[in-house]
C-alpha atoms as a PDB file:
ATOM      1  CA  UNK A   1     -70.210  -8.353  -2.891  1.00  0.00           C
ATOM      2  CA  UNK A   2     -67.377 -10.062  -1.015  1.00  0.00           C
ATOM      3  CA  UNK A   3     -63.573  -8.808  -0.551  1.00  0.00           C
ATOM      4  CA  UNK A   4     -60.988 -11.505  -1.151  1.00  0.00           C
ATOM      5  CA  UNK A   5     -58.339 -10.949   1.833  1.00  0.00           C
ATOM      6  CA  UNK A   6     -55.055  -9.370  -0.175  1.00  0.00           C
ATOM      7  CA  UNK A   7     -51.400 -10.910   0.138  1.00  0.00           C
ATOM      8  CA  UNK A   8     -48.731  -8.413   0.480  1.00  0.00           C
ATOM      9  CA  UNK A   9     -44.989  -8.573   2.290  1.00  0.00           C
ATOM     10  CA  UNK A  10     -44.748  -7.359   5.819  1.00  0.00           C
ATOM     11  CA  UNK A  11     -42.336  -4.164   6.230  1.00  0.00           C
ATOM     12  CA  UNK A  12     -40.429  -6.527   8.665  1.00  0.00           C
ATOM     13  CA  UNK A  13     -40.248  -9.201   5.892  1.00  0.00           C
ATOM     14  CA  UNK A  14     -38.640  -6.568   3.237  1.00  0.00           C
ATOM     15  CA  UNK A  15     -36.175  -5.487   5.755  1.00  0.00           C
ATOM     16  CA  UNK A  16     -34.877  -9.214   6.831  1.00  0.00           C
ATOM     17  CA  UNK A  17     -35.219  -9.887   2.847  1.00  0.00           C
ATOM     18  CA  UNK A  18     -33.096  -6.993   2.556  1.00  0.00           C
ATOM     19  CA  UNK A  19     -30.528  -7.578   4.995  1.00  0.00           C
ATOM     20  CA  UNK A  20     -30.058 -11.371   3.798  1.00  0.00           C
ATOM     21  CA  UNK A  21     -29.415  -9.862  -0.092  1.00  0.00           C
ATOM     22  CA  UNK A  22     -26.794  -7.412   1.590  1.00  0.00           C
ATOM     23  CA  UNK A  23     -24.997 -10.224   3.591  1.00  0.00           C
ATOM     24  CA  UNK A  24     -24.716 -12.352   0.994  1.00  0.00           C
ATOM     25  CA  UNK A  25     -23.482  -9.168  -1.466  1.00  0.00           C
ATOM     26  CA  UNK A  26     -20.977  -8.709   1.336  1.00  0.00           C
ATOM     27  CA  UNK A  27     -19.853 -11.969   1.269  1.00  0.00           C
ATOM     28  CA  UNK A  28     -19.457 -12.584  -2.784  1.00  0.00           C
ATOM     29  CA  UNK A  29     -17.877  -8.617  -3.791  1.00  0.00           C
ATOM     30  CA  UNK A  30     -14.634  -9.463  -2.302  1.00  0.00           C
ATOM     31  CA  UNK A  31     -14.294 -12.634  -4.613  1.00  0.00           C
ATOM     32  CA  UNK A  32     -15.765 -10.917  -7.868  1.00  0.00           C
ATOM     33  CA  UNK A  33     -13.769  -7.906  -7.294  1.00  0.00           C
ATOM     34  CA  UNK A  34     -10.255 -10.575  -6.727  1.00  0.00           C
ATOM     35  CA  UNK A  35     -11.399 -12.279  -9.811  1.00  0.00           C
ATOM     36  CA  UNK A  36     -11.727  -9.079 -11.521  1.00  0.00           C
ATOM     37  CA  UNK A  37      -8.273  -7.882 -10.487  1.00  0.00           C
ATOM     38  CA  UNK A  38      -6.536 -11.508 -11.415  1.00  0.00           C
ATOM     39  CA  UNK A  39      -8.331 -11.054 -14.943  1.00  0.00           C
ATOM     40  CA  UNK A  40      -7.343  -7.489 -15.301  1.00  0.00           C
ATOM     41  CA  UNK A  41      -3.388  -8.753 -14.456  1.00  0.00           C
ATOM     42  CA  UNK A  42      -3.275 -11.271 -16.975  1.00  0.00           C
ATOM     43  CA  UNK A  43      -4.804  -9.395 -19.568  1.00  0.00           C
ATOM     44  CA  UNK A  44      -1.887  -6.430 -19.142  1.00  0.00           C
ATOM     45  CA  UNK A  45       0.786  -8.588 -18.785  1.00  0.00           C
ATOM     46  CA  UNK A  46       0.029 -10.786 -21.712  1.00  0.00           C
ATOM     47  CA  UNK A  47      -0.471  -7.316 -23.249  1.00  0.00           C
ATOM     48  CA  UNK A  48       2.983  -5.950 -22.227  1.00  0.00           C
ATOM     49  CA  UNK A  49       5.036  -9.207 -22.632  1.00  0.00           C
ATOM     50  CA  UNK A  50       3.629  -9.264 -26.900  1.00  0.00           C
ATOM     51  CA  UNK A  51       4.487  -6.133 -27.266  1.00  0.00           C
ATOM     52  CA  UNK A  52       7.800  -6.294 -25.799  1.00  0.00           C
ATOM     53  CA  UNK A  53       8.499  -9.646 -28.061  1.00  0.00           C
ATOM     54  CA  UNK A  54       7.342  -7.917 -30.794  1.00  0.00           C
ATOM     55  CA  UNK A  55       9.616  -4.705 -30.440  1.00  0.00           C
ATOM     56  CA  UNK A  56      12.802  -7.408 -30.049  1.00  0.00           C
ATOM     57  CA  UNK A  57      11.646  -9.329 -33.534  1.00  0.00           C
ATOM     58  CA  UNK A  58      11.701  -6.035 -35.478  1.00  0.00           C
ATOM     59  CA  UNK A  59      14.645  -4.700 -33.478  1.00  0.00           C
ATOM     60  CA  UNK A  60      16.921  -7.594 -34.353  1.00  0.00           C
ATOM     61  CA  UNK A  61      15.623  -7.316 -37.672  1.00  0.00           C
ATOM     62  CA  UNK A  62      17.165  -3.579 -38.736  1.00  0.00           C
ATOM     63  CA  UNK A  63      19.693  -4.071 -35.888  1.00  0.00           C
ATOM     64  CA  UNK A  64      21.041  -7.614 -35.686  1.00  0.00           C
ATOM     65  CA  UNK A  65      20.508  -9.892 -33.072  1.00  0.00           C
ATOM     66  CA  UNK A  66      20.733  -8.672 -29.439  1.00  0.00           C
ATOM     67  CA  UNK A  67      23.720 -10.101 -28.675  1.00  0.00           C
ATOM     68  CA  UNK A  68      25.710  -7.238 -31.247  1.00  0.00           C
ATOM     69  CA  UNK A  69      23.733  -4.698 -29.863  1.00  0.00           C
ATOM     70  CA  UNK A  70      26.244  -1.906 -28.237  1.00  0.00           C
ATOM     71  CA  UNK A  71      25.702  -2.784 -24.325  1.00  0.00           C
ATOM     72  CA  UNK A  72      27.605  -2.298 -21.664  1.00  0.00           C
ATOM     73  CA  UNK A  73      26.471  -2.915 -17.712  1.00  0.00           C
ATOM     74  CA  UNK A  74      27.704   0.450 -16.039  1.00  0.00           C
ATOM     75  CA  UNK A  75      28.140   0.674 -12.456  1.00  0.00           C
ATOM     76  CA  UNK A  76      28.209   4.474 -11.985  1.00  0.00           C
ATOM     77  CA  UNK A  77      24.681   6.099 -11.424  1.00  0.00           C
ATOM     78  CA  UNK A  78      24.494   9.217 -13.738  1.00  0.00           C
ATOM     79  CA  UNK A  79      25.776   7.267 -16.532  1.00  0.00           C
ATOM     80  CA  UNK A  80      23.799   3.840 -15.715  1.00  0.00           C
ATOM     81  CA  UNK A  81      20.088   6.140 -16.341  1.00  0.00           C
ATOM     82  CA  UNK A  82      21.877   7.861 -19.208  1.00  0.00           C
ATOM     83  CA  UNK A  83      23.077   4.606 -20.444  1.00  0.00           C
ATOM     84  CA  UNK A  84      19.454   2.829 -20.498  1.00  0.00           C
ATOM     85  CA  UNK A  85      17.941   5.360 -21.698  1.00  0.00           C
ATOM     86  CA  UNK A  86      20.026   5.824 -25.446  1.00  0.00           C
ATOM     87  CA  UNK A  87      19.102   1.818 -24.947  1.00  0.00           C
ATOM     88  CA  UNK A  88      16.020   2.439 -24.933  1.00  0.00           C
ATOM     89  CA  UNK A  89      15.732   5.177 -27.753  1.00  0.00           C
ATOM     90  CA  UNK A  90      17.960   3.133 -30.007  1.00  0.00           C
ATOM     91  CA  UNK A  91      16.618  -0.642 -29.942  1.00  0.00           C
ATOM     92  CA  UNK A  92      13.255  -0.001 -28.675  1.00  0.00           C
ATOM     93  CA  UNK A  93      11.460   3.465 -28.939  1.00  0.00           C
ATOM     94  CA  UNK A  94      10.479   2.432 -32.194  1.00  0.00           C
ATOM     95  CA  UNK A  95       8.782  -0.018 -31.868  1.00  0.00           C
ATOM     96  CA  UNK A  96       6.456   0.499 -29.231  1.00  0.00           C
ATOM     97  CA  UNK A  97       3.697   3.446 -28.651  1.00  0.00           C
ATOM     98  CA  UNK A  98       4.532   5.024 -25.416  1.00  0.00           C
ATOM     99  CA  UNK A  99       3.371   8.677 -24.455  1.00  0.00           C
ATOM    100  CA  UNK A 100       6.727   9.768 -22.613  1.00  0.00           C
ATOM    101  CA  UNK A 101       9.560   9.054 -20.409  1.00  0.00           C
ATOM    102  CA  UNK A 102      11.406   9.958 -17.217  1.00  0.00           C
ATOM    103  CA  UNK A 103      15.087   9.201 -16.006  1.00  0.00           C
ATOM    104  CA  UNK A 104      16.165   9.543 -12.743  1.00  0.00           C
ATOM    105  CA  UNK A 105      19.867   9.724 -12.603  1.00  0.00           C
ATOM    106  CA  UNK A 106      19.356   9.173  -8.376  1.00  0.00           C
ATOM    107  CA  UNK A 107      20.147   6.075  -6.125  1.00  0.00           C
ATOM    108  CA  UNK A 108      17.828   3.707  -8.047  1.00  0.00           C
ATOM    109  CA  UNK A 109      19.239   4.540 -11.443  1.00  0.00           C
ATOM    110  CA  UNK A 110      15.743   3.836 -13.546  1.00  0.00           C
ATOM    111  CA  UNK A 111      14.576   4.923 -16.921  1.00  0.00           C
ATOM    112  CA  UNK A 112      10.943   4.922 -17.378  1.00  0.00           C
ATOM    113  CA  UNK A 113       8.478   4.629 -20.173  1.00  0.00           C
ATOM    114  CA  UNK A 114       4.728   5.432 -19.791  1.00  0.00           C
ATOM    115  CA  UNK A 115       2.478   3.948 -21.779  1.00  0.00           C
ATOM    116  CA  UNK A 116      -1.035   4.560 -23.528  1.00  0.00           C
ATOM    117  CA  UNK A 117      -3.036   2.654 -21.438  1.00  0.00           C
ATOM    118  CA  UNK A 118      -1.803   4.384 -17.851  1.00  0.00           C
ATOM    119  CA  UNK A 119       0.910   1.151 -16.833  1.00  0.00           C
ATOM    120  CA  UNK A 120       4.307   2.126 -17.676  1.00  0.00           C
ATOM    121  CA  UNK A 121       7.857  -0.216 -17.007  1.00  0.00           C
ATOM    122  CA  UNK A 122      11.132   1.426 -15.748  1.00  0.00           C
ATOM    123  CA  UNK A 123      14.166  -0.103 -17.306  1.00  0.00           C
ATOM    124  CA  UNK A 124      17.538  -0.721 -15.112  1.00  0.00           C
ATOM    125  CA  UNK A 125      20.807  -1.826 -16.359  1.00  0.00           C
ATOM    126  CA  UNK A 126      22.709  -4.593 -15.081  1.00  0.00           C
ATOM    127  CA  UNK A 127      24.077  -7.812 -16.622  1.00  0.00           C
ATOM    128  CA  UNK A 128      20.671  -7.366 -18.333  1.00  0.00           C
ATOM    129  CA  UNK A 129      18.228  -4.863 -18.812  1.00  0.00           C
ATOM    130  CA  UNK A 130      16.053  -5.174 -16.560  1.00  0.00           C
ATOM    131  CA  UNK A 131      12.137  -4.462 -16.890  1.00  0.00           C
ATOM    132  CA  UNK A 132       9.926  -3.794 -13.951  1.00  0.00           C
ATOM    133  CA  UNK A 133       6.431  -3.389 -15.206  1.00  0.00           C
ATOM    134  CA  UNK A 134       3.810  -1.811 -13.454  1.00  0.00           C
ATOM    135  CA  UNK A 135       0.245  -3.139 -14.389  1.00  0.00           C
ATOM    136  CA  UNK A 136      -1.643  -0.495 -12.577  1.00  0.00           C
ATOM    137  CA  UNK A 137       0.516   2.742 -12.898  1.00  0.00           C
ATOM    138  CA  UNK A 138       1.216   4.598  -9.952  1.00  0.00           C
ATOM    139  CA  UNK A 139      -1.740   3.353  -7.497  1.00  0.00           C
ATOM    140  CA  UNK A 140      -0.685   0.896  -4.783  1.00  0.00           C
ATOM    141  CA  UNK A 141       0.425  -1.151  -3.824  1.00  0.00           C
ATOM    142  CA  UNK A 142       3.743  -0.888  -6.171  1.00  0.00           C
ATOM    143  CA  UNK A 143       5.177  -3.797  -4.620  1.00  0.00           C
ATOM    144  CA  UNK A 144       7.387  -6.899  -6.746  1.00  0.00           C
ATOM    145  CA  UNK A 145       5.036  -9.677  -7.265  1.00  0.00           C
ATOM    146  CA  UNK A 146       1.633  -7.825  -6.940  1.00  0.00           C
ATOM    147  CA  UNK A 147       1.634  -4.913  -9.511  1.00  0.00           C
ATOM    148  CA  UNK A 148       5.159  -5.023 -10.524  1.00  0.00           C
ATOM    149  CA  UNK A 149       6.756  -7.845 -12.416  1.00  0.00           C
ATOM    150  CA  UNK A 150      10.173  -8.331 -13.903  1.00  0.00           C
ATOM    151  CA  UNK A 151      11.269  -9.083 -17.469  1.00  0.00           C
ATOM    152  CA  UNK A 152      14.677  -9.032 -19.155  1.00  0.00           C
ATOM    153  CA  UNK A 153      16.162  -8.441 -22.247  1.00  0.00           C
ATOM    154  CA  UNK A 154      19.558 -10.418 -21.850  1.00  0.00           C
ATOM    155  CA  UNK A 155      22.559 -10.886 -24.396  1.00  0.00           C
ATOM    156  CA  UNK A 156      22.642 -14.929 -25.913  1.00  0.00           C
ATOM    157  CA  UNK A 157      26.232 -14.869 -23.678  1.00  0.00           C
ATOM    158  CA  UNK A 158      24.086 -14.901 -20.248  1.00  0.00           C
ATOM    159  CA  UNK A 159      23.945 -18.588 -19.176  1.00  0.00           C
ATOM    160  CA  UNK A 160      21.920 -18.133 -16.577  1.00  0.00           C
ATOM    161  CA  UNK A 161      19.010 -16.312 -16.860  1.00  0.00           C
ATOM    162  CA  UNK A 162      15.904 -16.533 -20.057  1.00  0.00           C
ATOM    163  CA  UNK A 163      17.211 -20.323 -20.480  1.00  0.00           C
ATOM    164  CA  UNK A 164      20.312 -19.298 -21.327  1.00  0.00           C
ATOM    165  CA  UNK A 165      19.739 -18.433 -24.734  1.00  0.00           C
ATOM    166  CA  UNK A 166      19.423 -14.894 -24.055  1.00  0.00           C
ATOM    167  CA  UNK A 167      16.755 -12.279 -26.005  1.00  0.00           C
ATOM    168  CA  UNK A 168      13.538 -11.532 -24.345  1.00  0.00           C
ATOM    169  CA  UNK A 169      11.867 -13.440 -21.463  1.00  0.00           C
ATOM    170  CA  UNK A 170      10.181 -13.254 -17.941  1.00  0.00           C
ATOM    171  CA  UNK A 171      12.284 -13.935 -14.835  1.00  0.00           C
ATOM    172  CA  UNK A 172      13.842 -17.018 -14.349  1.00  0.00           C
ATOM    173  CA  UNK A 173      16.745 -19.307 -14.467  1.00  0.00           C
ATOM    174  CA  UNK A 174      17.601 -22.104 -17.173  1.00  0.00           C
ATOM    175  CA  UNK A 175      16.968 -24.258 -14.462  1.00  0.00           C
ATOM    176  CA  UNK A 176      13.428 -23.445 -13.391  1.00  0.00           C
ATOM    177  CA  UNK A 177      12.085 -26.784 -15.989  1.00  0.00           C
ATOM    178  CA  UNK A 178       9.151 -27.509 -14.039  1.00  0.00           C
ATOM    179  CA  UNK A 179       6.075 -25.297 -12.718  1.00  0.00           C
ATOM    180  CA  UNK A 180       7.172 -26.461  -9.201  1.00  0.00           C
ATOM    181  CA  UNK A 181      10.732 -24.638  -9.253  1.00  0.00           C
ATOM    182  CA  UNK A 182       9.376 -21.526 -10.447  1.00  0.00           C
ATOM    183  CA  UNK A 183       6.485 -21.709  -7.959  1.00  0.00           C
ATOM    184  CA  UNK A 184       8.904 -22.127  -4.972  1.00  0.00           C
ATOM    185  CA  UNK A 185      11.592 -19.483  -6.467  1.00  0.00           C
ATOM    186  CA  UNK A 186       8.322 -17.069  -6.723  1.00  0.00           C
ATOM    187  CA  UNK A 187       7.145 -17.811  -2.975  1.00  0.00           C
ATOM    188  CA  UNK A 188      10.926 -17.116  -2.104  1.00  0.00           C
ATOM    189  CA  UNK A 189      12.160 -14.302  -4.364  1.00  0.00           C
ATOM    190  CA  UNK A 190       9.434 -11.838  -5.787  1.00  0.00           C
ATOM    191  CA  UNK A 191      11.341 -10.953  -9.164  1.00  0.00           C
ATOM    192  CA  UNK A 192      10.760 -14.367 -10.152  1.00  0.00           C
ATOM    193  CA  UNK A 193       6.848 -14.498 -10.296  1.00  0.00           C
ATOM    194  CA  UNK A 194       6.525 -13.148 -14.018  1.00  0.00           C
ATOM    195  CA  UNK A 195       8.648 -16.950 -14.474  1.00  0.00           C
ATOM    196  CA  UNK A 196       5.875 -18.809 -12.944  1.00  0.00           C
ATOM    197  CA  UNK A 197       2.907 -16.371 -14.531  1.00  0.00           C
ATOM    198  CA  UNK A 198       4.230 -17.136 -17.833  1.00  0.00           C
ATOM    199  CA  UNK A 199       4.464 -20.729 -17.303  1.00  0.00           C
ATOM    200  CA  UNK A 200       0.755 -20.374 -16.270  1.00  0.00           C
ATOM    201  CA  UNK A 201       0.288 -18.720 -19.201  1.00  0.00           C
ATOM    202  CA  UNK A 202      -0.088 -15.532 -17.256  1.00  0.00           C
ATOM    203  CA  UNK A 203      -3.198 -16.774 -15.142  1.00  0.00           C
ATOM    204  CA  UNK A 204      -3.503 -15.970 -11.361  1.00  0.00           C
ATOM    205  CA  UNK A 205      -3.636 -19.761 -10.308  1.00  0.00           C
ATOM    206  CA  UNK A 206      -5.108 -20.387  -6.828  1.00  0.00           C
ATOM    207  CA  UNK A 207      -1.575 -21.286  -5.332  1.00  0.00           C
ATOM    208  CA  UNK A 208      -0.158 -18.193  -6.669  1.00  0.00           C
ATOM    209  CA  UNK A 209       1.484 -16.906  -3.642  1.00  0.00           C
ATOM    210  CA  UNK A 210       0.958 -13.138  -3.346  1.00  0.00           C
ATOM    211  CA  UNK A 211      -1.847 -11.256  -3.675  1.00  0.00           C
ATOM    212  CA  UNK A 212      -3.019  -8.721  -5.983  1.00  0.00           C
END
């Protein structure tokens, strides 16, 4: 009876087999976990920018249109958090699901709402209220253009900013027409990425110039 010789891997050929599977993991994780990230980001702000539309369609709706909303842009910095916060509680709170809020009546004169799903925005009042919203919470790198991104909620008499026409909108000018004017303005400015994001229908394009 004859013994056929048997095939079988070399420890030395598992290990290089191995090592080529965890170079080429290496390689790859950064992308998927980028991709990841980018796909998270849209899906929050797309989130976050329906609800807030939402909230000013029913608002105008028992309260009149924006524009004859009581708002005035205060200067001083006790009153400016008090301010934005009876804002808040009397042409948005509700309308949204939130979990709390904090005011801080110090140097950066925010009002801040937390929501369900661990991102919150902090509201500031100047010519219009502005919204900074935070798509991962409090974890880093809490920086304008990579986790936080501006909105505003503007009068219809602001001819500058949300085309000019006022109500709810990402950051930009009435003059940012094309995709290449809010590009630049984002690569320049930070506030006015959300601009270019929603012209990109909130996708992370490959020239977006700031990373997650």
């Amino acid at each position: 009876m004859s013994h056929k010789d048997e095939q079988a891997f070399t420890l030395a050929e598992v290990l290089i087999t191995l090592g080529i599977i965890g170079i080429a993991a290496a390689m790859t994780m950064p992308s998927l976990i980028q991709s990841y990230k980018k796909q998270e980001a849209t899906a929050r702000l797309k989130k976050f920018s329906s609800i807030m539309s939402q909230a000013v369609i029913m608002s105008e709706m028992e309260n009149g249109e924006m524009a004859d909303w009581t708002y005035t842009a205060e200067s001083d910095t006790v009153t400016n958090s008090m301010a934005t916060k009876e804002f808040f509680m009397t042409y948005f709170a509700k309308y949204i699901k939130y979990i709390s809020t904090e005011d801080n009546a110090g140097v950066n004169k925010w009002f801040q709402v937390n929501l369900p799903d661990g991102t919150y925005f902090q509201m500031y009042r100047g010519d219009c209220i502005d919204f900074f919203f935070d798509i991962n919470g409090a974890k880093y790198p809490n920086l304008e253009g990579r986790d936080i991104f501006r909105f505003l909620a503007c009068p219809t008499n602001n001819q500058i900013l949300c085309s000019g026409k006022g109500g709810w909108c990402s950051y930009y000018s009435r003059n940012d027409t094309t995709r290449e004017k809010r590009l630049e303005k984002c690569k320049q400015k930070k506030m006015y990425c959300s601009g270019l994001l929603e012209y990109d229908n909130w996708e992370f394009k490959s020239d977006y110039p700031h990373r997650l």
